[in-house]
N, C-alpha and C. Protein backbone atom coordinates (compact mmCIF):
# COMPACT_ATOMS: atom_id res chain seq x y z
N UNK A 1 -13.00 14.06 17.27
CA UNK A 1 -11.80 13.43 17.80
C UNK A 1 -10.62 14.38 17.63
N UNK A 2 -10.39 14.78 18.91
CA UNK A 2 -8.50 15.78 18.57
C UNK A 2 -7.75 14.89 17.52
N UNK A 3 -6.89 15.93 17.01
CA UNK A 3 -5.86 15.44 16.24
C UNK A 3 -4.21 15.77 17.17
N UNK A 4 -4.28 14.81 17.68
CA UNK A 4 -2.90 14.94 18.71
C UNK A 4 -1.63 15.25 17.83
N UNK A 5 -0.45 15.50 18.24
CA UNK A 5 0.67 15.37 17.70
C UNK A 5 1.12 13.84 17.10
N UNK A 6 0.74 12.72 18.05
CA UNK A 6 1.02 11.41 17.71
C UNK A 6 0.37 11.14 16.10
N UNK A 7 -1.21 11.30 16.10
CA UNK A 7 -1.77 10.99 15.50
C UNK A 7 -1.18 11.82 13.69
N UNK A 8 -1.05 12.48 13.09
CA UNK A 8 -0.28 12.89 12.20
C UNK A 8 1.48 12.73 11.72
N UNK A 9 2.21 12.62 12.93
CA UNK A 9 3.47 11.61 12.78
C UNK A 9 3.25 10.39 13.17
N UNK A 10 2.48 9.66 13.05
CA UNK A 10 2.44 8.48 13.08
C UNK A 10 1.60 7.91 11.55
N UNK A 11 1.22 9.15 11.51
CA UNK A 11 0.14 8.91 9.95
C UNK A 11 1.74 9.20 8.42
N UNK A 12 2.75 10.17 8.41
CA UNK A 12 3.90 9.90 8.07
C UNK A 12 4.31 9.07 8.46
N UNK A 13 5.31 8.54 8.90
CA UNK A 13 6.21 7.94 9.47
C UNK A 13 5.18 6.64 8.83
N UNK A 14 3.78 6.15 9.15
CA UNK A 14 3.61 4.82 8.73
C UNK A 14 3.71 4.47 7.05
N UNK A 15 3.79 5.82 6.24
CA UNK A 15 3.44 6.20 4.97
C UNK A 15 5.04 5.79 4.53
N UNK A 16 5.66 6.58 5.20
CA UNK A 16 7.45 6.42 4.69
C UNK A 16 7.43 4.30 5.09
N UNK A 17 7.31 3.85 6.21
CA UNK A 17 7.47 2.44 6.29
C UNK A 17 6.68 1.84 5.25
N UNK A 18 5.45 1.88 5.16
CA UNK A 18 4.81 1.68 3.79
C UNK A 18 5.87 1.36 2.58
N UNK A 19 6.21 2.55 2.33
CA UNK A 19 7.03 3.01 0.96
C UNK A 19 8.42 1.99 0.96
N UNK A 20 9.10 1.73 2.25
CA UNK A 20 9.98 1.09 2.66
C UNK A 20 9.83 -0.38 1.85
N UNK A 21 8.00 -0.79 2.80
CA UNK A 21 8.17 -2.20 2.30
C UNK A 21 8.15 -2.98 0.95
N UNK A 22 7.17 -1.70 0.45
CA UNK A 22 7.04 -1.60 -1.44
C UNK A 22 8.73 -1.57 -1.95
N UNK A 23 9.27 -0.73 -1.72
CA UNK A 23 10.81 -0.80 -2.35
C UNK A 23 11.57 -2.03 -2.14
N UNK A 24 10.98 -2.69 -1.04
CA UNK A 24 11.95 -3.93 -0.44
C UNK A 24 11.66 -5.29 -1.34
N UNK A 25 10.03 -4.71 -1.59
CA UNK A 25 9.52 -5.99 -2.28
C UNK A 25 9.80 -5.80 -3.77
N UNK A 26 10.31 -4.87 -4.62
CA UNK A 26 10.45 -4.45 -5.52
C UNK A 26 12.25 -5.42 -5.80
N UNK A 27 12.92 -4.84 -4.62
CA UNK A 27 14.14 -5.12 -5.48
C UNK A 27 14.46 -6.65 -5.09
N UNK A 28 13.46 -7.37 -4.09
CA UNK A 28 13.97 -8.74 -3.94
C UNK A 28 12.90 -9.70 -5.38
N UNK A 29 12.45 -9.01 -6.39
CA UNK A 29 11.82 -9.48 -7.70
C UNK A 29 11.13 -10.83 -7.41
N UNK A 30 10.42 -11.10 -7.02
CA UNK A 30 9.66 -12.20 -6.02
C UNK A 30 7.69 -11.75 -6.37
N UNK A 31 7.97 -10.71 -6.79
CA UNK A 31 6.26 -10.15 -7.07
C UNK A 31 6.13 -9.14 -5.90
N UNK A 32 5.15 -8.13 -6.15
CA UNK A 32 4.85 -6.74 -5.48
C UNK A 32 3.45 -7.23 -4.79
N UNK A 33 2.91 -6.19 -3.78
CA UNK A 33 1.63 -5.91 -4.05
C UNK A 33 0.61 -5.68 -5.28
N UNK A 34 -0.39 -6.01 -5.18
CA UNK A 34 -1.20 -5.51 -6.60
C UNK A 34 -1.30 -3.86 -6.83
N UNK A 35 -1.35 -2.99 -6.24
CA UNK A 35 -1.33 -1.78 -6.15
C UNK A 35 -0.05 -1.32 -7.21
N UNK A 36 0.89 -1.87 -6.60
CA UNK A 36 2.59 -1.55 -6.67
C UNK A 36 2.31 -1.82 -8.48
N UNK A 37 2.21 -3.36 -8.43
CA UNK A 37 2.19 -3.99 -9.71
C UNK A 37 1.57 -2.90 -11.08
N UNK A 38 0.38 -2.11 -10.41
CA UNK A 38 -0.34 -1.58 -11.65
C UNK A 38 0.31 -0.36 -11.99
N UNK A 39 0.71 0.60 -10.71
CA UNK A 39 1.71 1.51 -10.81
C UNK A 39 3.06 0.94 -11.65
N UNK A 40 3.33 -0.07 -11.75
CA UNK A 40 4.89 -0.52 -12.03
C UNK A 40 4.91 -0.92 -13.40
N UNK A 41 3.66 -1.28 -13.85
CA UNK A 41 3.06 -1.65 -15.31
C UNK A 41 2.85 -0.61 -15.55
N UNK A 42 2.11 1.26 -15.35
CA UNK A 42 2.24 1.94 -15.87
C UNK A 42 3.62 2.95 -16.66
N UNK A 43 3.91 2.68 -15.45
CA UNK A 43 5.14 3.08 -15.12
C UNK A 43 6.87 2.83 -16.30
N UNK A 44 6.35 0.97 -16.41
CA UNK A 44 7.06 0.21 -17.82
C UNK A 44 6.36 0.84 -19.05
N UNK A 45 5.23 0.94 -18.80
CA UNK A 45 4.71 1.62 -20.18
C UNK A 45 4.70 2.85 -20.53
N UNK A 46 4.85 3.64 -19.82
CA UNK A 46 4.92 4.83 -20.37
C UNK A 46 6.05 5.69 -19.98
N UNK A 47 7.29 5.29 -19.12
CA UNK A 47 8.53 5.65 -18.41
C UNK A 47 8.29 7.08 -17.66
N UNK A 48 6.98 7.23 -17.09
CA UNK A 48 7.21 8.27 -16.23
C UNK A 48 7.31 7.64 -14.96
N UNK A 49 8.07 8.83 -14.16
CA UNK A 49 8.44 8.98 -12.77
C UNK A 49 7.99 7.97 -11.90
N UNK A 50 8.27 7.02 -11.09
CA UNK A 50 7.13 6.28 -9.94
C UNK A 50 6.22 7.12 -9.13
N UNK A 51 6.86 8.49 -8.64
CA UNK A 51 6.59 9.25 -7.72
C UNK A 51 4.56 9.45 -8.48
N UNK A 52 5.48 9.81 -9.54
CA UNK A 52 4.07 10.58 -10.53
C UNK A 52 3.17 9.63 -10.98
N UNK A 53 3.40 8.64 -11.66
CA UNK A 53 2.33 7.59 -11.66
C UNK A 53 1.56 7.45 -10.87
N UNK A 54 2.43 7.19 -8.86
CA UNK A 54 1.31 6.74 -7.60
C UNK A 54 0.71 7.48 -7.58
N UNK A 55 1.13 8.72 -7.44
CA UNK A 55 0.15 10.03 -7.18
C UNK A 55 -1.07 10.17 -8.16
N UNK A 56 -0.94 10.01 -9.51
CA UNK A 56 -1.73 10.26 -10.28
C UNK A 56 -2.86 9.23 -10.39
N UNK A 57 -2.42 7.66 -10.06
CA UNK A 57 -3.17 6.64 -9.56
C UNK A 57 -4.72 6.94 -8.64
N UNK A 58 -3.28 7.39 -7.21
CA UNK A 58 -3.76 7.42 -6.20
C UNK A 58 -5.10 8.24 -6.33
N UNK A 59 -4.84 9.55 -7.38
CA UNK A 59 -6.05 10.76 -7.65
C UNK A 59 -7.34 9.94 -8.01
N UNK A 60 -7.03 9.16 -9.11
CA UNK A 60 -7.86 8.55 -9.95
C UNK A 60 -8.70 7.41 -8.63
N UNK A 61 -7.98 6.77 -7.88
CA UNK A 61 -8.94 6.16 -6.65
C UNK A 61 -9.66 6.18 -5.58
N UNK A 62 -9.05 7.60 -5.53
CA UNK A 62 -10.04 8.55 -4.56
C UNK A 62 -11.02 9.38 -4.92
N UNK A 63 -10.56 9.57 -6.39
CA UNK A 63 -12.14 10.06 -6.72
C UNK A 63 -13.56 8.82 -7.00
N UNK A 64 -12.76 7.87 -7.18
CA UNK A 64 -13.60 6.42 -7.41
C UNK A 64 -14.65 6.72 -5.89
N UNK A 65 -13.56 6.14 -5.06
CA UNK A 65 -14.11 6.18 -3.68
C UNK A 65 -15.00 7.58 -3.41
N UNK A 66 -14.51 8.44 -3.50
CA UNK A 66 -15.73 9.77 -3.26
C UNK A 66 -16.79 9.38 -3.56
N UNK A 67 -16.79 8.97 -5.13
CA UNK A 67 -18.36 8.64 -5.74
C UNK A 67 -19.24 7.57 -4.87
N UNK A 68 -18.58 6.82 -4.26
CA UNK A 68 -19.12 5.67 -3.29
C UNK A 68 -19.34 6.31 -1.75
N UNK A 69 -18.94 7.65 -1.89
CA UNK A 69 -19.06 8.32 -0.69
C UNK A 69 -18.00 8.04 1.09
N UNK A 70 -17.20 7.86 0.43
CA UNK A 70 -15.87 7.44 1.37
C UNK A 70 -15.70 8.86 1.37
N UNK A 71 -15.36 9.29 2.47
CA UNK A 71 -14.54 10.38 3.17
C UNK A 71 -13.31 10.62 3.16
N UNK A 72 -12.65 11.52 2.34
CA UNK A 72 -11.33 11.81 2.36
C UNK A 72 -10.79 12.60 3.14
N UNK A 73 -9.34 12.38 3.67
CA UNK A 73 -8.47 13.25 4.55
C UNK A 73 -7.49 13.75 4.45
N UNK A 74 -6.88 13.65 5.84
CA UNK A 74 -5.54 14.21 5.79
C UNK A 74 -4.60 13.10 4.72
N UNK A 75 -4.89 11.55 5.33
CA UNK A 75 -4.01 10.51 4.98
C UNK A 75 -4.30 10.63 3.53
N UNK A 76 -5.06 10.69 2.92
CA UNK A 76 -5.99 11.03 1.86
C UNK A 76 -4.55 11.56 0.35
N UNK A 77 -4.62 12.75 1.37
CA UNK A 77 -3.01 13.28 0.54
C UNK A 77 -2.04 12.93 1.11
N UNK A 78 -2.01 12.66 2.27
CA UNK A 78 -0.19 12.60 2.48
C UNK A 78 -0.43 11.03 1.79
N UNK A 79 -0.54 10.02 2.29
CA UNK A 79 -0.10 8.68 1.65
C UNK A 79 -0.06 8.23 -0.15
N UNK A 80 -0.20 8.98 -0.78
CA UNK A 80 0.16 8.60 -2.19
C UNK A 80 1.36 9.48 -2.29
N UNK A 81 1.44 10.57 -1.95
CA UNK A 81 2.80 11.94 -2.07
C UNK A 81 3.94 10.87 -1.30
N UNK A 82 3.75 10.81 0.06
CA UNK A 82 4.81 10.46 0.95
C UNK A 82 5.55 8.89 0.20
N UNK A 83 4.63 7.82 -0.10
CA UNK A 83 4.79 6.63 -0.22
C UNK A 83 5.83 7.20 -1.67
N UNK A 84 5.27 7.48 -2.43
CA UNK A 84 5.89 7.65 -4.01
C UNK A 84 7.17 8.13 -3.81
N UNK A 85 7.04 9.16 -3.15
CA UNK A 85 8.55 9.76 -3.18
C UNK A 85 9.68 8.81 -2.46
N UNK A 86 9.09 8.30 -1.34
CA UNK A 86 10.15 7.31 -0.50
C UNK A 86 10.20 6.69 -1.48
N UNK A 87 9.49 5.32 -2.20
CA UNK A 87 9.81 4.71 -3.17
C UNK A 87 11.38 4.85 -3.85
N UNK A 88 10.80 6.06 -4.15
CA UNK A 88 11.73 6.62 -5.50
C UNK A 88 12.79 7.07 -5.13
N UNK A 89 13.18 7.25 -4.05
CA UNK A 89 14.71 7.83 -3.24
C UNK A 89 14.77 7.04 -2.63
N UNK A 90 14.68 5.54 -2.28
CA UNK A 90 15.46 4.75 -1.44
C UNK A 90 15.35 3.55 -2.35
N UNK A 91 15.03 3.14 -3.34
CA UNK A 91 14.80 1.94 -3.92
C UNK A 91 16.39 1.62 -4.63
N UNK A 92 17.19 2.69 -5.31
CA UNK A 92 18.00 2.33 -5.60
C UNK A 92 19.32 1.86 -4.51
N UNK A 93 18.91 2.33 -3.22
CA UNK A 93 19.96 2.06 -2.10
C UNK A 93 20.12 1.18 -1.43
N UNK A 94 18.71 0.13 -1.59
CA UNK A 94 18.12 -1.36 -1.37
C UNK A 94 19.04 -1.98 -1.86
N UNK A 95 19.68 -3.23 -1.16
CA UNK A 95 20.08 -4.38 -2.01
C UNK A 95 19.07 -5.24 -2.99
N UNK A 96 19.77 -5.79 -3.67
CA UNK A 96 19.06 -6.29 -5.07
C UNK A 96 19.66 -8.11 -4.70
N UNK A 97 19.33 -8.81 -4.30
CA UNK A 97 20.22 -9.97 -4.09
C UNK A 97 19.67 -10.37 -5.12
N UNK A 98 20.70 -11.47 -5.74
CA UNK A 98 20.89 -12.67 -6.86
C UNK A 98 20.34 -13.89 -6.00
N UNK A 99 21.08 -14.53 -4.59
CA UNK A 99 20.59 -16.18 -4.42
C UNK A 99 18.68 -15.56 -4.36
N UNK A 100 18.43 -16.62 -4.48
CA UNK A 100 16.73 -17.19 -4.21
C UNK A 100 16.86 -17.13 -2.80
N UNK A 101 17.28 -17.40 -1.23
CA UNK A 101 16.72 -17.67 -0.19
C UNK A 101 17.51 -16.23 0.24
N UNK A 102 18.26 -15.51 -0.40
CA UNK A 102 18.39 -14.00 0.17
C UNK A 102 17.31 -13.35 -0.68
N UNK A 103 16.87 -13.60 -2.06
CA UNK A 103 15.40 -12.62 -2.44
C UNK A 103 13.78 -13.28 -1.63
N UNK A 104 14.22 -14.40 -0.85
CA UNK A 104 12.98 -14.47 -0.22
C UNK A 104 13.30 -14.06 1.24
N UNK A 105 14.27 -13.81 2.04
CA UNK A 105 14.04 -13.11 3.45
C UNK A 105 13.96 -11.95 3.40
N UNK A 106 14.41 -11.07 2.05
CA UNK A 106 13.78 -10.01 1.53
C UNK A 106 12.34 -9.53 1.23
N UNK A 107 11.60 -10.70 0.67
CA UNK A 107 10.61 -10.90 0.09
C UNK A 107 9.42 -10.50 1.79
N UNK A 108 9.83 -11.86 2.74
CA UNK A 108 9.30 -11.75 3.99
C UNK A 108 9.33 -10.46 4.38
N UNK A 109 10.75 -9.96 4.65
CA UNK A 109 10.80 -8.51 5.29
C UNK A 109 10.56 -7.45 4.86
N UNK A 110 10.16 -7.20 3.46
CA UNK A 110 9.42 -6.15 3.13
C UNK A 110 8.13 -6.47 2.95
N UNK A 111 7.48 -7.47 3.24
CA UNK A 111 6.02 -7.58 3.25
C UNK A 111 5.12 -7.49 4.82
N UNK A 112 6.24 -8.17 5.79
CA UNK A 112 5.46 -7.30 7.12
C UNK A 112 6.12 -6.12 7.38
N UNK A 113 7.05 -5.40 6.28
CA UNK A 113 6.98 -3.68 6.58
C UNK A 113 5.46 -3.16 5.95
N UNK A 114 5.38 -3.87 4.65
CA UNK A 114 4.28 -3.30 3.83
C UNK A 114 3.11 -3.60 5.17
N UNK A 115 3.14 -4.74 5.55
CA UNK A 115 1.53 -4.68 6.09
C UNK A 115 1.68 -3.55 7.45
N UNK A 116 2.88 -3.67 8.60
CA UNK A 116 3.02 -2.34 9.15
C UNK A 116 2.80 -1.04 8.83
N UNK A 117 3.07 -0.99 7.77
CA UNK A 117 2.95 0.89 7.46
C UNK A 117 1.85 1.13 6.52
N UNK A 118 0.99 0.11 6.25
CA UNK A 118 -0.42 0.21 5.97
C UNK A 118 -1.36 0.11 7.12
N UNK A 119 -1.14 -0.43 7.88
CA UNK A 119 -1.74 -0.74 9.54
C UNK A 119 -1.42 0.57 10.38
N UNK A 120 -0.32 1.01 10.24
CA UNK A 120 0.42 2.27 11.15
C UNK A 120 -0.58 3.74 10.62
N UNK A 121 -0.46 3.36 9.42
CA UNK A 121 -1.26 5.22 8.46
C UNK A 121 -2.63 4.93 9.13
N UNK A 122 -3.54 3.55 8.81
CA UNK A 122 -4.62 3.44 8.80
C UNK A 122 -5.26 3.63 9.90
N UNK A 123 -4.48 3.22 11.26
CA UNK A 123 -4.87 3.34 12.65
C UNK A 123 -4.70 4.47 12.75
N UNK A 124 -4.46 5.72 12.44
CA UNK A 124 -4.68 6.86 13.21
C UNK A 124 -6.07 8.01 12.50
N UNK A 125 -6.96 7.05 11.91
CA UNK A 125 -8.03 7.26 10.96
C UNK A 125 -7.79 8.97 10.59
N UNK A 126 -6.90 9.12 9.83
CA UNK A 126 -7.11 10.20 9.21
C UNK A 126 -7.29 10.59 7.57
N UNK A 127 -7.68 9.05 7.21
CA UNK A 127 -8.08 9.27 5.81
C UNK A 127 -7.01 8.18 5.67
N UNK A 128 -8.17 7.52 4.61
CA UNK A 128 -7.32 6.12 3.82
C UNK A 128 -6.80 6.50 2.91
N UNK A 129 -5.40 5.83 2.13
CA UNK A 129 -4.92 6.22 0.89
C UNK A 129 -6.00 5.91 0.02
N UNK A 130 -5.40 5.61 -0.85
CA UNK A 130 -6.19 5.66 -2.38
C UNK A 130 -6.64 3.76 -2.32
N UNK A 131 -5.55 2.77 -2.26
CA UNK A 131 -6.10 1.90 -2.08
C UNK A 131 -6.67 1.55 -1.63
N UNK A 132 -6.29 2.24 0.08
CA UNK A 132 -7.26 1.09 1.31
C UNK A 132 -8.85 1.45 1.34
N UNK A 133 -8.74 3.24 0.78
CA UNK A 133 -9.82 3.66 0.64
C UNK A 133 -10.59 2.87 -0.59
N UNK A 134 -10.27 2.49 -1.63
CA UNK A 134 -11.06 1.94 -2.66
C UNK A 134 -11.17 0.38 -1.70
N UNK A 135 -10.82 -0.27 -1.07
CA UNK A 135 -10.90 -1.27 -0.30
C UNK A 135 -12.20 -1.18 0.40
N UNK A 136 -11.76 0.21 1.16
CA UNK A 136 -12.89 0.18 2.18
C UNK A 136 -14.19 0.70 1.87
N UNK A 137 -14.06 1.20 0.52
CA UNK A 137 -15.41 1.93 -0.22
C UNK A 137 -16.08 0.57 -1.30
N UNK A 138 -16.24 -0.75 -0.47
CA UNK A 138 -16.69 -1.59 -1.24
C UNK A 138 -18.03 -1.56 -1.29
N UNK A 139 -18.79 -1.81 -2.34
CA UNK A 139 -20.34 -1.71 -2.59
C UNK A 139 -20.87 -2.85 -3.12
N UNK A 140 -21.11 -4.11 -2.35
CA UNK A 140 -21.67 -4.17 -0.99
C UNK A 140 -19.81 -4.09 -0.04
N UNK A 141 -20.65 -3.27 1.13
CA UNK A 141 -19.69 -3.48 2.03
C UNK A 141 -18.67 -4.85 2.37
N UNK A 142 -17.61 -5.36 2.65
CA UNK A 142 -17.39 -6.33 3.14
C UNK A 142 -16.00 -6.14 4.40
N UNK A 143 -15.73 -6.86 5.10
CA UNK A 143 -14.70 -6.66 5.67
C UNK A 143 -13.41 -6.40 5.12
N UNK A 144 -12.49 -5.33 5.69
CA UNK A 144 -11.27 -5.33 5.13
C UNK A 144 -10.45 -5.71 4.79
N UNK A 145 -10.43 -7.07 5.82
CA UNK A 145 -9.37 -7.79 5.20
C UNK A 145 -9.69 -8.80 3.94
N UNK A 146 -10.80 -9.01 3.80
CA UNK A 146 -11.61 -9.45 1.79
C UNK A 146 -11.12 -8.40 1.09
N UNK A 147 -12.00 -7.04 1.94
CA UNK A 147 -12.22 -6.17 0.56
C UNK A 147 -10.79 -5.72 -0.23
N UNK A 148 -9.57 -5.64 0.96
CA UNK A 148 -8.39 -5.46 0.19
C UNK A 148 -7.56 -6.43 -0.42
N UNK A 149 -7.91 -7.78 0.02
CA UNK A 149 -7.46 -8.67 -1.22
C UNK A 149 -8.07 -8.41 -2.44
N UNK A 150 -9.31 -8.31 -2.03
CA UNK A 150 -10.00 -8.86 -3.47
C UNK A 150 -9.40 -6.95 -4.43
N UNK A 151 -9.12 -6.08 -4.01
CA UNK A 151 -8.54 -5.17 -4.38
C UNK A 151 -6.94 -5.26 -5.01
N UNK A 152 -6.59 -6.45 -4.28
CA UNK A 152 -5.05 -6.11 -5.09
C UNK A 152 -5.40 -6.99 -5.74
N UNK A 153 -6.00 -8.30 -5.83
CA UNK A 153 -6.43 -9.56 -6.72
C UNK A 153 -6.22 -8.74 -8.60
N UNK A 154 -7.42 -7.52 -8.47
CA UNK A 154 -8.02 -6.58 -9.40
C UNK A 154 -6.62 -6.10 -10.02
N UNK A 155 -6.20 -5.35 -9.08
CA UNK A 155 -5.09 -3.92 -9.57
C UNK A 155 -3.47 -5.47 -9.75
N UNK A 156 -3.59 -6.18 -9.92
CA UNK A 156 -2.20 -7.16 -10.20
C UNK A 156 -2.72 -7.83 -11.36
N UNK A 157 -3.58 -8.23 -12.04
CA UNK A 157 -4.07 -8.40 -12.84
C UNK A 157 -3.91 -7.64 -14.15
N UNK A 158 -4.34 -6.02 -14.04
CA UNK A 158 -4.51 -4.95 -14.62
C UNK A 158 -2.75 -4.63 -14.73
N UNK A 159 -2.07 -4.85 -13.99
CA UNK A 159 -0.36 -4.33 -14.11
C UNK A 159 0.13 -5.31 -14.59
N UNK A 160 -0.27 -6.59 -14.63
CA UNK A 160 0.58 -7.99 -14.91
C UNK A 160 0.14 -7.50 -16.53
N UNK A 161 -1.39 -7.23 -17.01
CA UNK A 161 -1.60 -6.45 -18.25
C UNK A 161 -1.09 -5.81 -19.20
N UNK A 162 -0.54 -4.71 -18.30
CA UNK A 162 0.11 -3.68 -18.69
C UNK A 162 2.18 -4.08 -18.47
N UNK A 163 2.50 -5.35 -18.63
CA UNK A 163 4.14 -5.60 -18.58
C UNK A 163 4.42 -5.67 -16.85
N UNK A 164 3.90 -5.67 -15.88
CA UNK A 164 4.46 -5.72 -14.95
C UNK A 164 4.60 -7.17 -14.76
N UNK A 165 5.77 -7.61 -13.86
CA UNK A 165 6.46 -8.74 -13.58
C UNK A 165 5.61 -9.40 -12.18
N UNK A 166 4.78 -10.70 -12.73
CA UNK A 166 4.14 -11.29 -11.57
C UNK A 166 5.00 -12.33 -11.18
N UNK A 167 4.97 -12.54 -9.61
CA UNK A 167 5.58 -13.51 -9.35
C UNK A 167 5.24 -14.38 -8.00
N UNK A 168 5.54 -15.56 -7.41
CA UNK A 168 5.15 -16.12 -6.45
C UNK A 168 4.54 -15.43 -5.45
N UNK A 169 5.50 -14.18 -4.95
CA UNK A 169 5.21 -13.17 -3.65
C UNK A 169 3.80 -12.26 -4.27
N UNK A 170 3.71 -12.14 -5.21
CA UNK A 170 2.32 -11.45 -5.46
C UNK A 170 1.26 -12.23 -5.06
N UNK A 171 1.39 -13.78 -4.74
CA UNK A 171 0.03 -14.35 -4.85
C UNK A 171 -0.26 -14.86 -3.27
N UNK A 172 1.23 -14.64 -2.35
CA UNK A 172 1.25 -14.38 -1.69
C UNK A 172 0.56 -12.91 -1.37
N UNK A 173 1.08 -12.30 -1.21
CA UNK A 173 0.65 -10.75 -0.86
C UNK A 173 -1.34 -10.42 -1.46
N UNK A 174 -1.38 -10.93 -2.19
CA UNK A 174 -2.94 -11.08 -2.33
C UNK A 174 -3.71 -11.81 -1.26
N UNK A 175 -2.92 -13.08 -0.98
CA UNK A 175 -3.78 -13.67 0.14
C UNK A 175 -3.45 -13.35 1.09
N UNK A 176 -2.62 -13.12 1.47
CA UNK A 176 -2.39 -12.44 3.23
C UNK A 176 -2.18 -11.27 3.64
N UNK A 177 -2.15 -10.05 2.69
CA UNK A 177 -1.81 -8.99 2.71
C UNK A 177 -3.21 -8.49 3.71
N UNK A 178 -4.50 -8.35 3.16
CA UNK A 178 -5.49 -8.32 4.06
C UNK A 178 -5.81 -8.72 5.49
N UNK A 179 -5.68 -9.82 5.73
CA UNK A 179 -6.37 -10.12 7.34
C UNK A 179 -4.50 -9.71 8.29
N UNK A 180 -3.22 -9.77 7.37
CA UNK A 180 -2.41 -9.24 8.51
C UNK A 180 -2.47 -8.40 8.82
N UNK A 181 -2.61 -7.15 7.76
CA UNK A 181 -2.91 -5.91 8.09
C UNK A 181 -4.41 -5.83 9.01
N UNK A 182 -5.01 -6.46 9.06
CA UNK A 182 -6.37 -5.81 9.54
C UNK A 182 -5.78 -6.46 11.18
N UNK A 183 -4.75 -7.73 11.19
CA UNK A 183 -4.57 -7.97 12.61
C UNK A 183 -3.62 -6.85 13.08
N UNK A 184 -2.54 -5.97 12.60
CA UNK A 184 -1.71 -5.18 12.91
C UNK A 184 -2.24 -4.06 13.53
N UNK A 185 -3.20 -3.99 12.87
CA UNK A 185 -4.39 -2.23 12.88
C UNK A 185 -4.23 -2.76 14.71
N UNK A 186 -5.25 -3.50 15.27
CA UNK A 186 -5.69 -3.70 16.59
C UNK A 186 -3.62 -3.50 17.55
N UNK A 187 -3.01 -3.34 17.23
CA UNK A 187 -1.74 -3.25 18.00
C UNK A 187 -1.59 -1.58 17.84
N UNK A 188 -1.38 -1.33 16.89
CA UNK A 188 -0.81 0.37 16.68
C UNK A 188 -1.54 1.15 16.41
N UNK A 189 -3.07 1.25 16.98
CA UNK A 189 -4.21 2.18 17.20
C UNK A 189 -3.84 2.95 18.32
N UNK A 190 -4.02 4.22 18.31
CA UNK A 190 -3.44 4.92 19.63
C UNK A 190 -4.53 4.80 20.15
N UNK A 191 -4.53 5.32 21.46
CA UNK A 191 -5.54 5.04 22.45
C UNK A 191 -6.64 6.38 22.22
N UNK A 192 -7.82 5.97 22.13
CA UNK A 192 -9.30 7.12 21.56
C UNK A 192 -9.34 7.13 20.58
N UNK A 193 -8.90 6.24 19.42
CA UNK A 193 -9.02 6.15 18.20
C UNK A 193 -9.63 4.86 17.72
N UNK A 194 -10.58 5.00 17.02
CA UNK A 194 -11.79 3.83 16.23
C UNK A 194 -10.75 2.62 15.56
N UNK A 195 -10.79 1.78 15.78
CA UNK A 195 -10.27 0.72 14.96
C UNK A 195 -10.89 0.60 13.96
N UNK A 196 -9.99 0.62 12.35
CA UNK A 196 -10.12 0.66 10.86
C UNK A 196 -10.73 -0.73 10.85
N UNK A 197 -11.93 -1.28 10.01
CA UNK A 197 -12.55 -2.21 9.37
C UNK A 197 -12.87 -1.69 8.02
């Protein structure tokens, strides 16, 4: 399959929106993704960098996935680098609201960024991040939109563990985070490109 021009800025660009929706869901304090959560519990525990935690995460889940024989890529590296750093340079520029019904239209709007720019990287199959890849490297196989709940179910658990702050929107984002994203994928697949399961 060529690798067009689309297909690699669209594999950024979905990585930076990604990063967007994680920061959005971060400062409206409502609960993260499970991913976010375990990074954010390391992160309380040991006060290094966000950038450096995801990345170092991200290493640790792609070598998981290798062993299960998932194929790594381009997205492979750019989406733990790209996501971390956006994180970490736009989170403080986010509003932080105090009422409850401004931290939940927050809550909403950074969660269909999150499922967009997980849908946006993933459709241009050039390698799953670290999560979607441990998602999609399930043994037994199952569909994506299970295998990545039952993936953040795991990694929010393990961060709620480790001091991270659980909250309503996490248990949200466990249950619907999966089948929206897997409905988003079928919209922003470029055309000659395999739809992600």
């Amino acid at each position: 399959m060529p690798v067009t021009v689309r297909r690699p800025a669209q594999l950024v660009l979905g990585c930076i929106v990604l990063g967007l929706g994680i920061a959005l869901l971060l400062q409206a304090h409502l609960g993260a993704d499970g991913y976010t959560m375990l990074v954010s519990g390391i992160v309380a525990t040991s006060g290094v960098a966000f950038w450096i935690v995801n990345t170092t995460c991200g290493i640790v889940l792609v070598l998981l996935a290798m062993l299960r024989r998932h194929r790594p890529g381009l997205g492979t590296l750019v989406q733990p680098v790209v996501v971390g750093v956006t994180v970490s340079a736009i989170i403080d520029h986010l509003p932080a609201p105090d009422s409850i019904g401004w931290r939940s239209a927050q809550f909403v709007l950074g969660f269909f960024v999150l499922c967009l720019g997980v849908a946006s990287y993933l459709a241009v199959d050039l390698g799953a991040g670290p999560a979607e890849g441990a998602a999609l490297a399930f043994d037994p196989p199952l569909p994506f939109k299970w295998s990545y709940s039952i993936f953040q179910l795991v990694t929010t658990l393990a961060g709620w563990a480790l001091g991270a702050t659980l909250g309503i929107g996490t248990v949200i984002v466990i249950l619907a985070i999966g089948p929206v994203t897997d409905r988003i994928i079928h919209w922003v697949t470029p055309p000659g490109v395999r739809e992600v399961h």
